[in-house]
Each structure stands twice: as C-alpha cells, then as structure tokens.
PDB file of N, CA and C in Angstrom:
ATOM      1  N   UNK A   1     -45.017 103.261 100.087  1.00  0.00           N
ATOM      2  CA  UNK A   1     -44.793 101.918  99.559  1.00  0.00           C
ATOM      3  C   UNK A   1     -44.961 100.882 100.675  1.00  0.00           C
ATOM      4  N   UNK A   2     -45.195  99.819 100.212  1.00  0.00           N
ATOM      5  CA  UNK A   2     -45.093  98.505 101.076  1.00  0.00           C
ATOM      6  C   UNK A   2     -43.949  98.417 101.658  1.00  0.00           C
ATOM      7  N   UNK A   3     -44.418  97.608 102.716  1.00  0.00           N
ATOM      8  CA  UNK A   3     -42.971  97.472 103.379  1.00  0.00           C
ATOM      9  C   UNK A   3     -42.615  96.066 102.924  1.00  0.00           C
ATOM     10  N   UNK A   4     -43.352  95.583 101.603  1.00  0.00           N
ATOM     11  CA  UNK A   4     -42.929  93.833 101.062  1.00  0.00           C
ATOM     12  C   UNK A   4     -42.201  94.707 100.024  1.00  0.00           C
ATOM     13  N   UNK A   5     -42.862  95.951  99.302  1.00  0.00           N
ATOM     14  CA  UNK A   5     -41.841  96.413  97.961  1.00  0.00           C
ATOM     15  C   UNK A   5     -40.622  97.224  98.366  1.00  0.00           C
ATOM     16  N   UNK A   6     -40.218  97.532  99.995  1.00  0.00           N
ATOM     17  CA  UNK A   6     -39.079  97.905 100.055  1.00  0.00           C
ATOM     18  C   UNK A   6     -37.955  97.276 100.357  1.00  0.00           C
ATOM     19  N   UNK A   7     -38.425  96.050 100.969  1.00  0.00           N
ATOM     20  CA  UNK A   7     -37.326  94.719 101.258  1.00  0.00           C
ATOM     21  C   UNK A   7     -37.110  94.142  99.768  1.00  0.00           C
ATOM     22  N   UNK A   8     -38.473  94.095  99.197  1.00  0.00           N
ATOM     23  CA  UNK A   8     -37.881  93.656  97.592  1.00  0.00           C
ATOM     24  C   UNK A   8     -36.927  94.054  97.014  1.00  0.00           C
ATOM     25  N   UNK A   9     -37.026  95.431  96.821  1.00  0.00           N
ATOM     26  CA  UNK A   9     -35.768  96.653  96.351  1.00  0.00           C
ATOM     27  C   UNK A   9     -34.323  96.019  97.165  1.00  0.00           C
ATOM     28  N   UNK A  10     -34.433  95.889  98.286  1.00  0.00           N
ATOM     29  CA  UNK A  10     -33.206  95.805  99.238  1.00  0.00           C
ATOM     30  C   UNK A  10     -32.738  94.362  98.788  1.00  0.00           C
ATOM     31  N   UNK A  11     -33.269  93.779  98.419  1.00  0.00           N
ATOM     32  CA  UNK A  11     -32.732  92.117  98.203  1.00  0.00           C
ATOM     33  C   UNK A  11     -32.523  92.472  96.550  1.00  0.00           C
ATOM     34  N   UNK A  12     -33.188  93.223  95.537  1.00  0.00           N
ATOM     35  CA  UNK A  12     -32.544  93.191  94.590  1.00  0.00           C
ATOM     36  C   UNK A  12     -31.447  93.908  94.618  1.00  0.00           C
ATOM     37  N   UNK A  13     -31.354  95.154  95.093  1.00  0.00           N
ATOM     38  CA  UNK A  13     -30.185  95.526  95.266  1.00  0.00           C
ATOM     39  C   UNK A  13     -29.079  95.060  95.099  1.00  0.00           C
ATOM     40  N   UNK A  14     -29.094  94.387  96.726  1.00  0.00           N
ATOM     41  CA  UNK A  14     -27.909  93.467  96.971  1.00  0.00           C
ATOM     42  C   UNK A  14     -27.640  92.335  96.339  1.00  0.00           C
ATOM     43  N   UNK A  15     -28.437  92.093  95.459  1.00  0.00           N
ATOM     44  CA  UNK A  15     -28.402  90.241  94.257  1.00  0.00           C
ATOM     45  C   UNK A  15     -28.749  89.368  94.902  1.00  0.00           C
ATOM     46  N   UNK A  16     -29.552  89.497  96.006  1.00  0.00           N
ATOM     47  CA  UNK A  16     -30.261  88.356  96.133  1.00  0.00           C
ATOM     48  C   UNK A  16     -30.904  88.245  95.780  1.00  0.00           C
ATOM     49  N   UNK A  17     -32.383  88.769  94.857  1.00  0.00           N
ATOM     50  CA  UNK A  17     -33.008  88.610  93.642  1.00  0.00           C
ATOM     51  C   UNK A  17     -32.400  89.052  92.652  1.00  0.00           C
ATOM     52  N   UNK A  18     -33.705  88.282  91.754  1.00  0.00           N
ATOM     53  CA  UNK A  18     -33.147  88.712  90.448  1.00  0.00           C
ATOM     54  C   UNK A  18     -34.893  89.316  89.581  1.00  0.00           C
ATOM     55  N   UNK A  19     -34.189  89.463  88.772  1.00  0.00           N
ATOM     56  CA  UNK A  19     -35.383  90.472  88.175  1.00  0.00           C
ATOM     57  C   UNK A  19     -36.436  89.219  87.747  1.00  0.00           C
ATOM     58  N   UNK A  20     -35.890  88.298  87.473  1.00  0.00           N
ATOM     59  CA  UNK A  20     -36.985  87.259  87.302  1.00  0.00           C
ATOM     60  C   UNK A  20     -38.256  86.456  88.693  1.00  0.00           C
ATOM     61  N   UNK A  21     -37.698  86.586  89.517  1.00  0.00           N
ATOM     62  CA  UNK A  21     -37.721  86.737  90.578  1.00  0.00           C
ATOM     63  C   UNK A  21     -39.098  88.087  90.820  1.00  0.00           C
ATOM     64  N   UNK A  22     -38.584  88.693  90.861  1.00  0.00           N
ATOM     65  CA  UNK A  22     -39.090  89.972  91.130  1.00  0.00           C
ATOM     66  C   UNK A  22     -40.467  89.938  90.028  1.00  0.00           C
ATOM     67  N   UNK A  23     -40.564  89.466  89.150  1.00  0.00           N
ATOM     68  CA  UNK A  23     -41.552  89.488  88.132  1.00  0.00           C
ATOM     69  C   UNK A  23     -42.461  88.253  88.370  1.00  0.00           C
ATOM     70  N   UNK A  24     -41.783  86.992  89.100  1.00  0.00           N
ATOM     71  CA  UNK A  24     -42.875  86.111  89.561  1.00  0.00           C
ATOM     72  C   UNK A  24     -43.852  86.677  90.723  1.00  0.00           C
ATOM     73  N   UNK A  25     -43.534  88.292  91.077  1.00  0.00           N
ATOM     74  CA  UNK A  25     -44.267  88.531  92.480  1.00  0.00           C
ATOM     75  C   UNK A  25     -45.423  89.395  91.709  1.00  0.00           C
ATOM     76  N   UNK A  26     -45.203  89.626  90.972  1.00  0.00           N
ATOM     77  CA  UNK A  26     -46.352  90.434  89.845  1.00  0.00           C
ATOM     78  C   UNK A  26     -47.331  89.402  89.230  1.00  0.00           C
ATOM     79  N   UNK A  27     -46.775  88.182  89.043  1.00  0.00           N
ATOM     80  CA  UNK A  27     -47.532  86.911  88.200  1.00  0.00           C
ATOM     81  C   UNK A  27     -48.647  86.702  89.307  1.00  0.00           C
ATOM     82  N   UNK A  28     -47.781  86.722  90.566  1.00  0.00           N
ATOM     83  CA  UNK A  28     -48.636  85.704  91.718  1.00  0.00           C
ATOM     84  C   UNK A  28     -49.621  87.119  92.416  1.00  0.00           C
ATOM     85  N   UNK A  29     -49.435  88.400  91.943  1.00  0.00           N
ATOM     86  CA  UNK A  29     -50.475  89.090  92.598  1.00  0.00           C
ATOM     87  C   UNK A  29     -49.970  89.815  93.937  1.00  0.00           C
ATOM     88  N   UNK A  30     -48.570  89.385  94.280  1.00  0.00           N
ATOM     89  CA  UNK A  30     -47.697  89.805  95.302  1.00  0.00           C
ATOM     90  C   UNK A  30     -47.846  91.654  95.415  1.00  0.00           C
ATOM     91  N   UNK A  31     -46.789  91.671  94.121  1.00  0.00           N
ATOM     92  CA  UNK A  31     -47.274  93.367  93.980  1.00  0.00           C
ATOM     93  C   UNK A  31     -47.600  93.822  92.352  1.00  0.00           C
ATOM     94  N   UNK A  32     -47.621  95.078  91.818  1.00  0.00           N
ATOM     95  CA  UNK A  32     -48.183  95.540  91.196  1.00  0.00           C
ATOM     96  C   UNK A  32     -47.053  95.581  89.803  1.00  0.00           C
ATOM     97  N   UNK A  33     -47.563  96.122  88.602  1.00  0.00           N
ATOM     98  CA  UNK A  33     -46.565  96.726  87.611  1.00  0.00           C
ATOM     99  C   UNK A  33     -46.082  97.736  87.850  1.00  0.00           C
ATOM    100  N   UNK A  34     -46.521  98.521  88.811  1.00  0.00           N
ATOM    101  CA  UNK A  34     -45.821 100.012  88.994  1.00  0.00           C
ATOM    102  C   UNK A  34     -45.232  99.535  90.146  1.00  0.00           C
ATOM    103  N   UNK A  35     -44.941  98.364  90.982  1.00  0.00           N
ATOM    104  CA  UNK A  35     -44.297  98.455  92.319  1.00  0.00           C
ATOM    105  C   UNK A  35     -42.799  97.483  91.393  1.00  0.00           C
ATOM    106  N   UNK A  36     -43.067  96.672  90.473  1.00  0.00           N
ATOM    107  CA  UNK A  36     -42.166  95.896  89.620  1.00  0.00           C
ATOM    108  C   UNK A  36     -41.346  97.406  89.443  1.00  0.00           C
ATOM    109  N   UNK A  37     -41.733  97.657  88.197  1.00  0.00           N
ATOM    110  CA  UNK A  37     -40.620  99.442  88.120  1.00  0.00           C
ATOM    111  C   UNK A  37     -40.068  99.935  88.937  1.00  0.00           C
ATOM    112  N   UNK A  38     -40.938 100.396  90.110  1.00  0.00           N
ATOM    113  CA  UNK A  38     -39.962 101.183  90.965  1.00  0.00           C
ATOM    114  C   UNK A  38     -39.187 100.190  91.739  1.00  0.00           C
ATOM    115  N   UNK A  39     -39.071  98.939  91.886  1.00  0.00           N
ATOM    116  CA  UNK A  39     -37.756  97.785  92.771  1.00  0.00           C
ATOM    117  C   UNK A  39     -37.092  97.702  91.407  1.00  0.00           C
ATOM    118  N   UNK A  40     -36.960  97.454  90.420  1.00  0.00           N
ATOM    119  CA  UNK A  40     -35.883  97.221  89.254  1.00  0.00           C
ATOM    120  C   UNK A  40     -35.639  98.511  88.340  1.00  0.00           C
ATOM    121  N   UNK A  41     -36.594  99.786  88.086  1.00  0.00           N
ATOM    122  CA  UNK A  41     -36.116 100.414  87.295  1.00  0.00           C
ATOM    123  C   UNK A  41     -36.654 100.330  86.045  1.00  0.00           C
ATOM    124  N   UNK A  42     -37.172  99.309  85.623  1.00  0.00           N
ATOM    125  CA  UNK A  42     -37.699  99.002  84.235  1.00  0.00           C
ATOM    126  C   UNK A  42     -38.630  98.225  84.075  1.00  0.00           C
ATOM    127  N   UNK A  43     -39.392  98.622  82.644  1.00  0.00           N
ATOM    128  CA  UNK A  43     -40.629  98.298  82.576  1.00  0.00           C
ATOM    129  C   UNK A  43     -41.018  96.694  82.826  1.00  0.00           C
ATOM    130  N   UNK A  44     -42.231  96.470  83.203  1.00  0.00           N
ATOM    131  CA  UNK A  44     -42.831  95.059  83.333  1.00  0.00           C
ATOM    132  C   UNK A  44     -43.593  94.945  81.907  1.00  0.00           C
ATOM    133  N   UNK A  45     -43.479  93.813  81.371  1.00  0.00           N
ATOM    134  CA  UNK A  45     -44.126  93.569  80.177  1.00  0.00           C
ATOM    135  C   UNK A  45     -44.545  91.886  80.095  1.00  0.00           C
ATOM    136  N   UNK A  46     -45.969  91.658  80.663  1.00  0.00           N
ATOM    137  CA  UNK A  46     -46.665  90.552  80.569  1.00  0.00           C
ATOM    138  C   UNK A  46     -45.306  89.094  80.938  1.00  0.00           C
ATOM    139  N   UNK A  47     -44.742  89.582  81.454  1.00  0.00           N
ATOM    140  CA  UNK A  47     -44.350  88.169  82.232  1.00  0.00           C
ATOM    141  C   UNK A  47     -42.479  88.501  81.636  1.00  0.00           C
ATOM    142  N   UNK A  48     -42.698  89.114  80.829  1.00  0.00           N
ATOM    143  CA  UNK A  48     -41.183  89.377  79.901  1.00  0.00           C
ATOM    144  C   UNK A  48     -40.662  90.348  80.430  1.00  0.00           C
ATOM    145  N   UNK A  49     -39.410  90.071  81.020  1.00  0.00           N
ATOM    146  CA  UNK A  49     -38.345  91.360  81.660  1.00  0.00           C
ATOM    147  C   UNK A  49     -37.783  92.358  80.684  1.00  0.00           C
ATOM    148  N   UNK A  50     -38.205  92.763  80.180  1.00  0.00           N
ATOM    149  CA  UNK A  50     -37.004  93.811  79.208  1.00  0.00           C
ATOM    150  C   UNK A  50     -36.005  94.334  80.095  1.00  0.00           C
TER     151      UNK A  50
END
C-alpha cells in the first residue's frame, strides 16, 4: 500500500477523518475504490458512503 493510504487509515482511525473525507480522495483521483475499502472497511459507491 501507499504510504498516503496508510496515514489515511491512521487519521481515520483516530477521527481525524471522516469517511466523507476519505471519499473526496477517490473524487479527486488521490486514491482508488479498493484503497477507499481497505482505510474505512466499506464499500465506495459513486461519491455515496454507505
């Protein structure tokens, strides 16, 4: 993994993000739908957090 998708994980973790957050980095091309899942756990769906 990236070392941008493991600090991601580490800041959601701890609540300094938030899953919305975390899904603007998928919008902007930051990281991937499968790097979204594995920092939150759950699926990415076109801009919508389930």
């Amino acid at each position: 993994m990236k070392m941008l998708v493991e600090s991601l994980k580490r800041m959601y973790k701890k609540g300094t993000l938030t899953k919305e957050q975390i899904a603007e980095r998928v919008t902007k091309g930051s990281i991937s739908v499968d790097e979204y899942k594995y920092i939150t756990g759950e699926k990415y769906s076109n801009g919508d957090v389930e």
